[in-house]
PDB file of N, CA and C in Angstrom:
ATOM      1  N   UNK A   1     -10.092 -17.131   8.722  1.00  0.00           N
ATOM      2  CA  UNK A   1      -9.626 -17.384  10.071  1.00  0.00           C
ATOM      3  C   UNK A   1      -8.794 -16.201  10.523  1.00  0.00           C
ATOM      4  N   UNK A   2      -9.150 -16.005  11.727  1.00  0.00           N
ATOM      5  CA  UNK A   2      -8.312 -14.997  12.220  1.00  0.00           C
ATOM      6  C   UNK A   2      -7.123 -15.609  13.376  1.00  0.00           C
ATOM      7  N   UNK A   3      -5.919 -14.879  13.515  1.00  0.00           N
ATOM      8  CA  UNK A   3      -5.082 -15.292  14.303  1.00  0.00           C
ATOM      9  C   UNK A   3      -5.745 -15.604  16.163  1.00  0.00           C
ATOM     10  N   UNK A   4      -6.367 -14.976  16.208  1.00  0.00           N
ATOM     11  CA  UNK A   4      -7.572 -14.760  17.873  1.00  0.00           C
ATOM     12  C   UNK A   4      -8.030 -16.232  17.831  1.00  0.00           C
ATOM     13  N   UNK A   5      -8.069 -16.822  16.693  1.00  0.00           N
ATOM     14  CA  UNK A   5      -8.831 -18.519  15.753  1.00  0.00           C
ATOM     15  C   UNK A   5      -8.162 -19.307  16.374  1.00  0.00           C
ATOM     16  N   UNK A   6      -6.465 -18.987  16.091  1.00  0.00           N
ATOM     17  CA  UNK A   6      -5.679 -20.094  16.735  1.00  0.00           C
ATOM     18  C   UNK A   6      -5.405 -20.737  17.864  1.00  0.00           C
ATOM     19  N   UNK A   7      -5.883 -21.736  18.075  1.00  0.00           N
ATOM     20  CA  UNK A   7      -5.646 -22.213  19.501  1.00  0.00           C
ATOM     21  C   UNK A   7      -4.067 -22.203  19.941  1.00  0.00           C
ATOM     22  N   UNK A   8      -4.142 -21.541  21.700  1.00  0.00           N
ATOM     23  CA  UNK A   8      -2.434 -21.968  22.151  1.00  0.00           C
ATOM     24  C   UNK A   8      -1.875 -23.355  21.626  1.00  0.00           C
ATOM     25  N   UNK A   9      -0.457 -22.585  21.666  1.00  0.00           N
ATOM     26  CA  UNK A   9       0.405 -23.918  21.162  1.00  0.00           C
ATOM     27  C   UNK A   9       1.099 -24.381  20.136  1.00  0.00           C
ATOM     28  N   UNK A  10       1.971 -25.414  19.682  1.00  0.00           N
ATOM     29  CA  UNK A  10       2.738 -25.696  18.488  1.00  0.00           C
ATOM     30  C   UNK A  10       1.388 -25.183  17.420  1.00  0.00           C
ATOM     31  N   UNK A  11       2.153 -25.158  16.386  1.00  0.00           N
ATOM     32  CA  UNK A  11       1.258 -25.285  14.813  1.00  0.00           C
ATOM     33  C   UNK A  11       2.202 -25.526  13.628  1.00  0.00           C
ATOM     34  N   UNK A  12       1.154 -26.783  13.330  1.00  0.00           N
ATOM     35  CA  UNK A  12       1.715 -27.907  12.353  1.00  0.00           C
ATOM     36  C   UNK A  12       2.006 -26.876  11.326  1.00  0.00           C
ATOM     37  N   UNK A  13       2.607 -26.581  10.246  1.00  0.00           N
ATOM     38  CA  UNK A  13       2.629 -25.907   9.282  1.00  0.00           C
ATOM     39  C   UNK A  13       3.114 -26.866   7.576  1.00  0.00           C
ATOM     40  N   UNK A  14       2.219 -27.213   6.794  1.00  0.00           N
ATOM     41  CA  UNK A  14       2.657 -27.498   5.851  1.00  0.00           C
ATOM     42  C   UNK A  14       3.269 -27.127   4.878  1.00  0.00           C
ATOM     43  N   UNK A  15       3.729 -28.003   3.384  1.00  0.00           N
ATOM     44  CA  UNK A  15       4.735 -28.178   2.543  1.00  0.00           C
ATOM     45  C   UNK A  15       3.919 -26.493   1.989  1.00  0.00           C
ATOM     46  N   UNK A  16       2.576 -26.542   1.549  1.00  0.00           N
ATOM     47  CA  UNK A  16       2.224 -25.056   0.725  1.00  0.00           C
ATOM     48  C   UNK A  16       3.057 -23.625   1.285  1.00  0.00           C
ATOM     49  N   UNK A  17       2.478 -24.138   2.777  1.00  0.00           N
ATOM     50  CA  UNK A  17       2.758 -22.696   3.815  1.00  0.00           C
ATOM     51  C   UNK A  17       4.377 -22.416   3.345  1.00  0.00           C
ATOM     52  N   UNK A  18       4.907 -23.332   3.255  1.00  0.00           N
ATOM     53  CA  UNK A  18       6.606 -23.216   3.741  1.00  0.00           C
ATOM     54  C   UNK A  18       6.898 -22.717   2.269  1.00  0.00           C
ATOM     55  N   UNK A  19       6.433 -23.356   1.082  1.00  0.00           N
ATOM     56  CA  UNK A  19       6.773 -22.796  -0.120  1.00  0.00           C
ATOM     57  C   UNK A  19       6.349 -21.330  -0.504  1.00  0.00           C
ATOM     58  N   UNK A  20       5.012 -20.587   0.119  1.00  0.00           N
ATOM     59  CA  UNK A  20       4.708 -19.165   0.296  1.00  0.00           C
ATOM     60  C   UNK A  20       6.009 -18.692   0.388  1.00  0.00           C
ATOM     61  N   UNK A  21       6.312 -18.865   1.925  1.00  0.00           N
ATOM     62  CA  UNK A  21       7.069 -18.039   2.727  1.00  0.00           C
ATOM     63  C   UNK A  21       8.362 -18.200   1.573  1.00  0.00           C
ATOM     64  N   UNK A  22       8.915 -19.184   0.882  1.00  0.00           N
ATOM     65  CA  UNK A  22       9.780 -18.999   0.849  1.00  0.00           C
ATOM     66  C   UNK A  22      10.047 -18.447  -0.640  1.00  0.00           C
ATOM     67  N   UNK A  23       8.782 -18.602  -1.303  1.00  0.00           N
ATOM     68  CA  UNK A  23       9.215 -17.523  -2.713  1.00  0.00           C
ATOM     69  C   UNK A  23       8.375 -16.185  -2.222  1.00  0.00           C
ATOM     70  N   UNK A  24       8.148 -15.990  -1.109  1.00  0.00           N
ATOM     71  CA  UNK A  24       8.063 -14.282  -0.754  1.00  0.00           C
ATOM     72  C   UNK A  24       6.653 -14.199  -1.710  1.00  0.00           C
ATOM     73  N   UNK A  25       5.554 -15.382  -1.847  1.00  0.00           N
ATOM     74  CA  UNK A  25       4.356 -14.971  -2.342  1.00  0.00           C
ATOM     75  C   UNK A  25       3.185 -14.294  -1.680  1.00  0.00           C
ATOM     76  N   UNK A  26       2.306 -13.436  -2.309  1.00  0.00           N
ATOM     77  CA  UNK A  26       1.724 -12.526  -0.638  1.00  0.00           C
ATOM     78  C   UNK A  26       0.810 -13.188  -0.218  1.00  0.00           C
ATOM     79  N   UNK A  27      -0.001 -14.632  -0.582  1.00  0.00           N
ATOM     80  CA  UNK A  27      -0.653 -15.113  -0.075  1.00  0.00           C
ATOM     81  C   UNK A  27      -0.255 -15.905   1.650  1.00  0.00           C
ATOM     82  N   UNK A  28       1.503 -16.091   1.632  1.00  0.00           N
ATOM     83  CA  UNK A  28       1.896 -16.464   2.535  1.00  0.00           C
ATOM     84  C   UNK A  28       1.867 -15.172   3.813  1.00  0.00           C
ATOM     85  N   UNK A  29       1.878 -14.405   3.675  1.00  0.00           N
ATOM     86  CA  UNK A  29       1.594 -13.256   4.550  1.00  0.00           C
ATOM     87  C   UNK A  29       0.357 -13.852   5.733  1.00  0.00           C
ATOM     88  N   UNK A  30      -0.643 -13.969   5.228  1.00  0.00           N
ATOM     89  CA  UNK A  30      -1.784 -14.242   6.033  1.00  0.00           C
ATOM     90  C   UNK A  30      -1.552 -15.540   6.969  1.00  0.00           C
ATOM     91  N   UNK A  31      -0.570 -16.883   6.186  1.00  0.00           N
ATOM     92  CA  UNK A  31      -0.339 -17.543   7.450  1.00  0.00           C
ATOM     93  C   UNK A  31       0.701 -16.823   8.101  1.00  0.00           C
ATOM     94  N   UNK A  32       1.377 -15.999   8.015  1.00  0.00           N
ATOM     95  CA  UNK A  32       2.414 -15.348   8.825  1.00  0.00           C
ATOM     96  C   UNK A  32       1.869 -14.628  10.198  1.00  0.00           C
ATOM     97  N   UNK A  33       0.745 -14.140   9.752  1.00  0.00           N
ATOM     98  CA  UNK A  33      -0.140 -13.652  10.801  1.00  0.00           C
ATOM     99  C   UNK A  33      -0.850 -14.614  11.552  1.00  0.00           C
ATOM    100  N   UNK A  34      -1.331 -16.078  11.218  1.00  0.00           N
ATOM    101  CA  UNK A  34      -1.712 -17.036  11.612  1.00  0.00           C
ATOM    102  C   UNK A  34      -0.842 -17.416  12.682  1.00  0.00           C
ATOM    103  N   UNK A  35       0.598 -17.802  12.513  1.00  0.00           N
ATOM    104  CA  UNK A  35       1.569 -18.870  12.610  1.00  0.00           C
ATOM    105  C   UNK A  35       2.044 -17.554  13.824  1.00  0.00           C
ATOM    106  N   UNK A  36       2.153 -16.219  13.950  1.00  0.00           N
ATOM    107  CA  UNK A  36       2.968 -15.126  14.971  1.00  0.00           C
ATOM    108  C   UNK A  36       2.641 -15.840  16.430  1.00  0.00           C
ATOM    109  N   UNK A  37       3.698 -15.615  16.992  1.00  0.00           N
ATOM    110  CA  UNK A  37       3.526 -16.056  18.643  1.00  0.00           C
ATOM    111  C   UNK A  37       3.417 -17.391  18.919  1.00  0.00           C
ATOM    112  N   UNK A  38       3.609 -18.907  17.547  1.00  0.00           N
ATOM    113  CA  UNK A  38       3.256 -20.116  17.686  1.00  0.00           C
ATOM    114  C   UNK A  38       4.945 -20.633  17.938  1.00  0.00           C
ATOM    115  N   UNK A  39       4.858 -21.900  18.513  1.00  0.00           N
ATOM    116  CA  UNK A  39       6.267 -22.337  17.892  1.00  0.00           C
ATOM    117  C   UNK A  39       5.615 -23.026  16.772  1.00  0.00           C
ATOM    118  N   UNK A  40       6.361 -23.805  15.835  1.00  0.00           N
ATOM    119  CA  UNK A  40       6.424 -23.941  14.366  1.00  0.00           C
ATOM    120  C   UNK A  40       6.692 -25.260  14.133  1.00  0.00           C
ATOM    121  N   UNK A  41       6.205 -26.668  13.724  1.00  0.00           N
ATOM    122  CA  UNK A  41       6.409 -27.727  13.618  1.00  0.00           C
ATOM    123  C   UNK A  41       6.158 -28.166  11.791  1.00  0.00           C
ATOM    124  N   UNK A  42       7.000 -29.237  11.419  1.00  0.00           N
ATOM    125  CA  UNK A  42       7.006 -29.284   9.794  1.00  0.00           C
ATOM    126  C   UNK A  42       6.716 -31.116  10.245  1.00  0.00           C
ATOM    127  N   UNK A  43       6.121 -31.808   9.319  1.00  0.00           N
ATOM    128  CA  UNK A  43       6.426 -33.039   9.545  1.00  0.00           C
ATOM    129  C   UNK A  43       7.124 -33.078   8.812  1.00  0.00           C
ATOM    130  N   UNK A  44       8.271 -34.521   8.861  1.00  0.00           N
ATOM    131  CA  UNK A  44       9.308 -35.542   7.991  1.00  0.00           C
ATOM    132  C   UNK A  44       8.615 -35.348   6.947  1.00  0.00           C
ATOM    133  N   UNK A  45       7.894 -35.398   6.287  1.00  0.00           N
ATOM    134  CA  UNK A  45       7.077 -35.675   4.886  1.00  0.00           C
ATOM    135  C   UNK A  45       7.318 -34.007   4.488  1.00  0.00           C
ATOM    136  N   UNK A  46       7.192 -33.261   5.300  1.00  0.00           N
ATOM    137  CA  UNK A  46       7.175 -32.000   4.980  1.00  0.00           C
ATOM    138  C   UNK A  46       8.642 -31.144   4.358  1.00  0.00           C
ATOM    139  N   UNK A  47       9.614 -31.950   5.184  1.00  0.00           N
ATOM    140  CA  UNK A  47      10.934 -31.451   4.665  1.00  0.00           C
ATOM    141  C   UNK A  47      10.940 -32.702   3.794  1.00  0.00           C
ATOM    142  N   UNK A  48      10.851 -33.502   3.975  1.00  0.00           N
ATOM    143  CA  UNK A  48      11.773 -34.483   2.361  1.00  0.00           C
ATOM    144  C   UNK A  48      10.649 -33.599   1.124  1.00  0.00           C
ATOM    145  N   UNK A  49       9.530 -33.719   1.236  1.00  0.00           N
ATOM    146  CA  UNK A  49       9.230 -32.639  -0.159  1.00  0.00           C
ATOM    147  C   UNK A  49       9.456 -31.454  -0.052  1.00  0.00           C
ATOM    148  N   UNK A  50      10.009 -30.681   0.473  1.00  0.00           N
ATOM    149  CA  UNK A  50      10.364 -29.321   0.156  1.00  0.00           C
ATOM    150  C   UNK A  50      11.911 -29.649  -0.468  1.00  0.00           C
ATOM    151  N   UNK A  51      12.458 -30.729   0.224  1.00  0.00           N
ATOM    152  CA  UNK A  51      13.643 -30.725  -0.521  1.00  0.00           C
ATOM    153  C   UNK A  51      13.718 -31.624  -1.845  1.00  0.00           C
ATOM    154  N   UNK A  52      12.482 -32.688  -2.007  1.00  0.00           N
ATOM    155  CA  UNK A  52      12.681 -33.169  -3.596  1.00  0.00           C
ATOM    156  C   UNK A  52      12.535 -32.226  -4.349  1.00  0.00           C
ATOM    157  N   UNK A  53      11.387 -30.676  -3.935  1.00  0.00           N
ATOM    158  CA  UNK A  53      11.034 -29.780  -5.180  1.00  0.00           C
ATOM    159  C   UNK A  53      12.147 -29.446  -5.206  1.00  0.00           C
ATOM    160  N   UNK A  54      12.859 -28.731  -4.134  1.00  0.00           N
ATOM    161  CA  UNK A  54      14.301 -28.206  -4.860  1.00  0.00           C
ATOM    162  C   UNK A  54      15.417 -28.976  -5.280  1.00  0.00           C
ATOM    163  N   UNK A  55      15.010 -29.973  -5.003  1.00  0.00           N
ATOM    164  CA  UNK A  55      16.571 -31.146  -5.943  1.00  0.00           C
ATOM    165  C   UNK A  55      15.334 -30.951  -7.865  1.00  0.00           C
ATOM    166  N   UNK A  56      14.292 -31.561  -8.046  1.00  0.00           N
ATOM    167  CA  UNK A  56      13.453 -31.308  -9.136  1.00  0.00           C
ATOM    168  C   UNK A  56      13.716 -29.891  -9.619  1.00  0.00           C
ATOM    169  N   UNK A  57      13.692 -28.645  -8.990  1.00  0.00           N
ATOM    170  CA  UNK A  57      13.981 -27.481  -9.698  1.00  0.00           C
ATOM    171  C   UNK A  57      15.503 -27.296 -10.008  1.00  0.00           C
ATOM    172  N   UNK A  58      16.011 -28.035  -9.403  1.00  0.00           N
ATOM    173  CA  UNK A  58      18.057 -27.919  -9.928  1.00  0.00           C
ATOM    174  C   UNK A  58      18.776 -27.029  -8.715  1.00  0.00           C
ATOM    175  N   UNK A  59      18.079 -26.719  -7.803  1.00  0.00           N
ATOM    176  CA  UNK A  59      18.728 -25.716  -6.885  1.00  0.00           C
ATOM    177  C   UNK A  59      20.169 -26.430  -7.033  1.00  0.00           C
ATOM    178  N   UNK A  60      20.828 -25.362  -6.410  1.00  0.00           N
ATOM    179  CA  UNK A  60      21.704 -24.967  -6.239  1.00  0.00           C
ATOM    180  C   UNK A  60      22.193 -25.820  -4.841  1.00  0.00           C
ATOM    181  N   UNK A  61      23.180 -25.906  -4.605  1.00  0.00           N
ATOM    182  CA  UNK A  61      23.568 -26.561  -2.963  1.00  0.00           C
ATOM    183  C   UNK A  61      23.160 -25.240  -2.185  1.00  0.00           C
ATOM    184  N   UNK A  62      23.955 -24.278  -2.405  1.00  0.00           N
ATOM    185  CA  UNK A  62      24.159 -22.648  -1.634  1.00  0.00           C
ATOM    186  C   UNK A  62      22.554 -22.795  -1.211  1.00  0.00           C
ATOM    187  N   UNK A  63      21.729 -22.696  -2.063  1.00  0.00           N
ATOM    188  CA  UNK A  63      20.447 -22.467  -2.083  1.00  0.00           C
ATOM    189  C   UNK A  63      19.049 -23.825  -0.878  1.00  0.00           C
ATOM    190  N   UNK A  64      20.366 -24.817  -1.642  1.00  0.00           N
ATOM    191  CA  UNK A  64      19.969 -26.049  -0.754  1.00  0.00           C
ATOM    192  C   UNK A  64      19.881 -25.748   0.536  1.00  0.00           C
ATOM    193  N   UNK A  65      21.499 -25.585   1.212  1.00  0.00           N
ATOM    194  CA  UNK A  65      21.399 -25.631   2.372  1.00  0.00           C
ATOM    195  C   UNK A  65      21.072 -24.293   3.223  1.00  0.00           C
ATOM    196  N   UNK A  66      20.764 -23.282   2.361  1.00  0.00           N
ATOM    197  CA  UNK A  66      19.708 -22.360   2.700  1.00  0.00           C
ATOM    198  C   UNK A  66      18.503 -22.658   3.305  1.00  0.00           C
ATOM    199  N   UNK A  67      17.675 -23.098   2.650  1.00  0.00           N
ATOM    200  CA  UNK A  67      16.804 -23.909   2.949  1.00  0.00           C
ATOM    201  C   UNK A  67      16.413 -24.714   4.258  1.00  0.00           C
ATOM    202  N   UNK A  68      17.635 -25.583   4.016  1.00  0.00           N
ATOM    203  CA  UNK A  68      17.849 -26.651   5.178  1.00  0.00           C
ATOM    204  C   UNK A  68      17.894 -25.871   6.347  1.00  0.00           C
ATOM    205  N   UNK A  69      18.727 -24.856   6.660  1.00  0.00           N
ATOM    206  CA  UNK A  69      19.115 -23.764   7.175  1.00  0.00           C
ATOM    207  C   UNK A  69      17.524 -23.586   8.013  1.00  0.00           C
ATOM    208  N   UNK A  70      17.197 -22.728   7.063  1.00  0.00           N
ATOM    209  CA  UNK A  70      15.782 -22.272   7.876  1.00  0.00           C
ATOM    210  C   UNK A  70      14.769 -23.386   8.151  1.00  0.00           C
ATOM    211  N   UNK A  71      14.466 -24.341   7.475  1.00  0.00           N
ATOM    212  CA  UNK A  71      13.875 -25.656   8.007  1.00  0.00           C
ATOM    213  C   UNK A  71      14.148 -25.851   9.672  1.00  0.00           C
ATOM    214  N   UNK A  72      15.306 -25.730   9.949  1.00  0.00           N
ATOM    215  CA  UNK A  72      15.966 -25.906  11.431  1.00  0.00           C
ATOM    216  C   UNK A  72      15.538 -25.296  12.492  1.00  0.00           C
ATOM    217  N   UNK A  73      14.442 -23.734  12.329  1.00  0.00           N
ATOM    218  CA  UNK A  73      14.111 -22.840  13.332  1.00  0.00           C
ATOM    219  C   UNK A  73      12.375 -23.760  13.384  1.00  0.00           C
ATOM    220  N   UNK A  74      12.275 -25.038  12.584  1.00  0.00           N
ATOM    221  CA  UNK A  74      11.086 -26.338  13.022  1.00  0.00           C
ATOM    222  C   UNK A  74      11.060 -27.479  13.729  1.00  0.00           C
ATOM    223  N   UNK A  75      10.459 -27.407  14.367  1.00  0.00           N
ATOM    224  CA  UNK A  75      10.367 -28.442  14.956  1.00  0.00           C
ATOM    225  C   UNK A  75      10.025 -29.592  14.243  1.00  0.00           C
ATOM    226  N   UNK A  76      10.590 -30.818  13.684  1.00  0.00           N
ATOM    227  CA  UNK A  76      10.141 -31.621  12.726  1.00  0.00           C
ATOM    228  C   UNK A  76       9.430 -33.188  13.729  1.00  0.00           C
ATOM    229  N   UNK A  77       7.982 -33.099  13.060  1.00  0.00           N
ATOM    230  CA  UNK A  77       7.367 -34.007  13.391  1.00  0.00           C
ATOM    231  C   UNK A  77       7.704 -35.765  13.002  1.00  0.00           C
ATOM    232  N   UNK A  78       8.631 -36.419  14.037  1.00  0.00           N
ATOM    233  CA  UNK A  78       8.611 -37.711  12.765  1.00  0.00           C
ATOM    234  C   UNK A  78       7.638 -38.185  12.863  1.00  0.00           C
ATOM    235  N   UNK A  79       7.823 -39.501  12.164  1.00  0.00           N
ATOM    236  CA  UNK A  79       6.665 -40.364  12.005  1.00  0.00           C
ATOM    237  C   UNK A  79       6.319 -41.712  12.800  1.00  0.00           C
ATOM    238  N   UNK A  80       5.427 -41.836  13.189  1.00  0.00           N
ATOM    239  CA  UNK A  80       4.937 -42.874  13.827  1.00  0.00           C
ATOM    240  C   UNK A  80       3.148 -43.199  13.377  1.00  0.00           C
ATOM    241  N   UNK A  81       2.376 -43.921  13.890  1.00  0.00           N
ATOM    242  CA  UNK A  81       1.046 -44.381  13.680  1.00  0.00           C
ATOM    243  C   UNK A  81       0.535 -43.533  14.478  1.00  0.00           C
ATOM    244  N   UNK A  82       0.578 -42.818  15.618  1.00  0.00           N
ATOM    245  CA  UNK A  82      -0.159 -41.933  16.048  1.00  0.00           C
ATOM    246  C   UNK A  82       0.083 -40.949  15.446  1.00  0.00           C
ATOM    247  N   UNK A  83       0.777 -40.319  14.756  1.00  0.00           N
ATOM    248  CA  UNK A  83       0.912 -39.182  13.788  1.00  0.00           C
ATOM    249  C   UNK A  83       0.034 -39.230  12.659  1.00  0.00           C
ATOM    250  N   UNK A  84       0.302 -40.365  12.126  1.00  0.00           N
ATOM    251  CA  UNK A  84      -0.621 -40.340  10.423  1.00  0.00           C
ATOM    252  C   UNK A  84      -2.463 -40.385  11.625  1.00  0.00           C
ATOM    253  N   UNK A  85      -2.606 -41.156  12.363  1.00  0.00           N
ATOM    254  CA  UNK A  85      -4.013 -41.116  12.580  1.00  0.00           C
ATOM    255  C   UNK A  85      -4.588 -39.233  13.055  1.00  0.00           C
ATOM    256  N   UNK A  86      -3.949 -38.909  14.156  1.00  0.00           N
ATOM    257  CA  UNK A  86      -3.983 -36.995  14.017  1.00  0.00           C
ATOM    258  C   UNK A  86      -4.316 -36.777  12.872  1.00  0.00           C
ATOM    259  N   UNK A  87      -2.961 -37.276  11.936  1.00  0.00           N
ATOM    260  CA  UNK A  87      -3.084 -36.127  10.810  1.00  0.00           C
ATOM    261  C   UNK A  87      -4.542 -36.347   9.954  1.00  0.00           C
ATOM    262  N   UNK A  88      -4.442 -37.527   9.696  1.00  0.00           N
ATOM    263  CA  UNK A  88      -5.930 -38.025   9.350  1.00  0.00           C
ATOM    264  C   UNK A  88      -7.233 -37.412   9.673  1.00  0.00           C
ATOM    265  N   UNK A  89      -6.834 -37.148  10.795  1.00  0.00           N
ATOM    266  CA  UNK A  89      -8.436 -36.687  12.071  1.00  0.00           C
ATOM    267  C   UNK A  89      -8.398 -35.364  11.267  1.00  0.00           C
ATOM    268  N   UNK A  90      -7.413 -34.630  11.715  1.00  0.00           N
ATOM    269  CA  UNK A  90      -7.229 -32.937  11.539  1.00  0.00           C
ATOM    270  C   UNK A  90      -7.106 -32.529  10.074  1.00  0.00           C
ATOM    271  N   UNK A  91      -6.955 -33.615   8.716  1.00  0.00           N
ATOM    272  CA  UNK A  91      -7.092 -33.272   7.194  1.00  0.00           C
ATOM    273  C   UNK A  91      -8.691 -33.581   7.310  1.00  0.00           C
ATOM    274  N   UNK A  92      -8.978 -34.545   7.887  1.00  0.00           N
ATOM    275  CA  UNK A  92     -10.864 -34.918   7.268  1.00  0.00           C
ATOM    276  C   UNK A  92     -11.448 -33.203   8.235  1.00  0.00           C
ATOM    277  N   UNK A  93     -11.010 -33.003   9.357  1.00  0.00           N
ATOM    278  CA  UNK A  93     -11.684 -31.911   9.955  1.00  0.00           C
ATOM    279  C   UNK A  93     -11.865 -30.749   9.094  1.00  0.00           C
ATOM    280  N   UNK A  94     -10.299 -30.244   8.620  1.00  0.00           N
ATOM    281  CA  UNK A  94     -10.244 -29.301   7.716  1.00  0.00           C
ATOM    282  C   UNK A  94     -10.996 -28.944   6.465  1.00  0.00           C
ATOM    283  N   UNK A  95     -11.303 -30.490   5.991  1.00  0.00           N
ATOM    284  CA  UNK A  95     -11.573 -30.565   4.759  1.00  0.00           C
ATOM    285  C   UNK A  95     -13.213 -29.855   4.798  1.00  0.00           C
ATOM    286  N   UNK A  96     -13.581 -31.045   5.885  1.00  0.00           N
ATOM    287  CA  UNK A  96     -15.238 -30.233   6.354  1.00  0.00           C
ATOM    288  C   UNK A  96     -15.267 -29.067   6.658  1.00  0.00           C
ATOM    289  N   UNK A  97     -14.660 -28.288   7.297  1.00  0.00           N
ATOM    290  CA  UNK A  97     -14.723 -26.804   7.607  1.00  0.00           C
ATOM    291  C   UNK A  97     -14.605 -26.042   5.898  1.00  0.00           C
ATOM    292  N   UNK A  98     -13.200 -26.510   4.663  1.00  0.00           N
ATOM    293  CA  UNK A  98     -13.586 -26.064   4.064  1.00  0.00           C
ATOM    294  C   UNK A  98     -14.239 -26.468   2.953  1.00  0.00           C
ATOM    295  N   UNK A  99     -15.070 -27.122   2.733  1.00  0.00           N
ATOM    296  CA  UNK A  99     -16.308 -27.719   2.219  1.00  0.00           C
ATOM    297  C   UNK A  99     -17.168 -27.402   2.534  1.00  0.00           C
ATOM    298  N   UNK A 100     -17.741 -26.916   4.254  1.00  0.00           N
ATOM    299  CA  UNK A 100     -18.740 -27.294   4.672  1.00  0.00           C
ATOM    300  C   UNK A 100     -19.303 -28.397   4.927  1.00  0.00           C
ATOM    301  N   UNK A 101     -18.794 -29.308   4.885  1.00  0.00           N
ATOM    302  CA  UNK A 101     -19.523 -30.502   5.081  1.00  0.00           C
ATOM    303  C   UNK A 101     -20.305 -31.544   3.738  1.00  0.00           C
ATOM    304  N   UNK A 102     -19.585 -30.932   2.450  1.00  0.00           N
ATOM    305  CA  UNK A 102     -19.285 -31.691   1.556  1.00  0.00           C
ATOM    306  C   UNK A 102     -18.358 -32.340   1.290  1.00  0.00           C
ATOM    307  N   UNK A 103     -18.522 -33.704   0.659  1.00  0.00           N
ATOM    308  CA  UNK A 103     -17.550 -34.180   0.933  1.00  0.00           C
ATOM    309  C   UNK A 103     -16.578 -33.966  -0.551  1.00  0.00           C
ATOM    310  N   UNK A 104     -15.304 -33.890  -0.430  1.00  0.00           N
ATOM    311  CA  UNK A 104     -14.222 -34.020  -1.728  1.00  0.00           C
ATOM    312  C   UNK A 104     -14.191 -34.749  -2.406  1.00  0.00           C
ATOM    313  N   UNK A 105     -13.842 -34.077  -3.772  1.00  0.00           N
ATOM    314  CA  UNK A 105     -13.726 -35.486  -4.715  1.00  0.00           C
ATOM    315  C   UNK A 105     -12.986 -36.748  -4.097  1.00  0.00           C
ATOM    316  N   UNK A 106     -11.687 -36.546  -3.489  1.00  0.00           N
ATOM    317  CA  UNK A 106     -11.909 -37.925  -3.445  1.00  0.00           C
ATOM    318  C   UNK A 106     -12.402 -38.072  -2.150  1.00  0.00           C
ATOM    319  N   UNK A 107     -13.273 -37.479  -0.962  1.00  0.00           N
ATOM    320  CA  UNK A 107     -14.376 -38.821  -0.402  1.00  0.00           C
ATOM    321  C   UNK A 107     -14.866 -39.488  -0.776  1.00  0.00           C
ATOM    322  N   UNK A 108     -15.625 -39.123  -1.984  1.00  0.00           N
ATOM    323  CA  UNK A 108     -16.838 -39.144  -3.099  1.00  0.00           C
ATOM    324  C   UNK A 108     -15.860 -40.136  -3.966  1.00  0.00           C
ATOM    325  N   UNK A 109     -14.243 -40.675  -3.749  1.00  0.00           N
ATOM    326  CA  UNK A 109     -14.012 -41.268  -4.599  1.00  0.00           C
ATOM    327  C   UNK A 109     -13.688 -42.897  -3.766  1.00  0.00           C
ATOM    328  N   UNK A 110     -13.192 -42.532  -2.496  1.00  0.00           N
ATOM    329  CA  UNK A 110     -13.045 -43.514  -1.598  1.00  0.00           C
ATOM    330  C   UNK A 110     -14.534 -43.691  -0.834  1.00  0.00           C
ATOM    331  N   UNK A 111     -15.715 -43.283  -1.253  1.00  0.00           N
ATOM    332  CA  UNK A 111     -16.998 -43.899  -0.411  1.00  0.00           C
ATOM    333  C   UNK A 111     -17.194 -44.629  -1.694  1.00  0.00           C
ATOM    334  N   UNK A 112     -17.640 -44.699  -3.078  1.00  0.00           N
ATOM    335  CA  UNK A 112     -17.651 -45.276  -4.329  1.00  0.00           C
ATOM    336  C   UNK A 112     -16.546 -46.405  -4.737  1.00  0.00           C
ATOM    337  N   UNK A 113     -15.811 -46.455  -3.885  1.00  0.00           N
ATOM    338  CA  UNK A 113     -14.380 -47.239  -3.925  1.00  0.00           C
ATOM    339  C   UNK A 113     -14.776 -48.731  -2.887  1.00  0.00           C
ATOM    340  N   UNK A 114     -16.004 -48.754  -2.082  1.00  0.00           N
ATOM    341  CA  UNK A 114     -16.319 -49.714  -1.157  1.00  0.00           C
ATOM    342  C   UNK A 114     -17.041 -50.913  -2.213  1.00  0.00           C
TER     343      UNK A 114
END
């Protein structure tokens, strides 16, 4: 995907993206180029796990509210039922784009699950 890809407007950014950026890994670079010129949205789900990994890794408070710190330049998505159904729509979309149109283990585990 190229940044030209991105449609105007917010962009959702998940728990992976945010953990790139924040151990400075270079795979996060490329959403950096994605995400330029967007405003920046995290869902609720997105900060409480960025902050269980760092309560699980022992951080530090300093380090904590570092964190928290930059979390703040997001717009945080809460939660409601029209949120999980989006998100729903826009994970099955994704998934097909990167699949192709196979389906994931677990489709293949929730169509076998009927």
């Amino acid at each position: 995907m190229r940044p030209e890809d991105v449609p105007a407007g917010p962009v959702l950014v998940d728990t992976d993206v945010i953990s790139y950026w924040i151990a400075e890994h270079p795979d996060g670079n490329a959403f950096k180029d994605l995400t330029r010129g967007h405003e920046m949205a995290i869902s609720f789900a997105t900060w409480g796990e960025l902050l269980a990994n760092v309560h699980r890794l022992r951080w530090g408070q300093k380090r904590i509210t570092q964190l928290q710190n930059q979390l703040r330049a997001f717009v945080v998505v809460p939660y409601s039922i029209q949120v999980v159904e989006l998100w729903a729509q826009m994970h099955a979309k994704l998934q097909d784009i990167c699949t192709k149109g196979e389906p994931t283990t677990s489709g293949r585990q929730l169509a076998h699950s009927r």
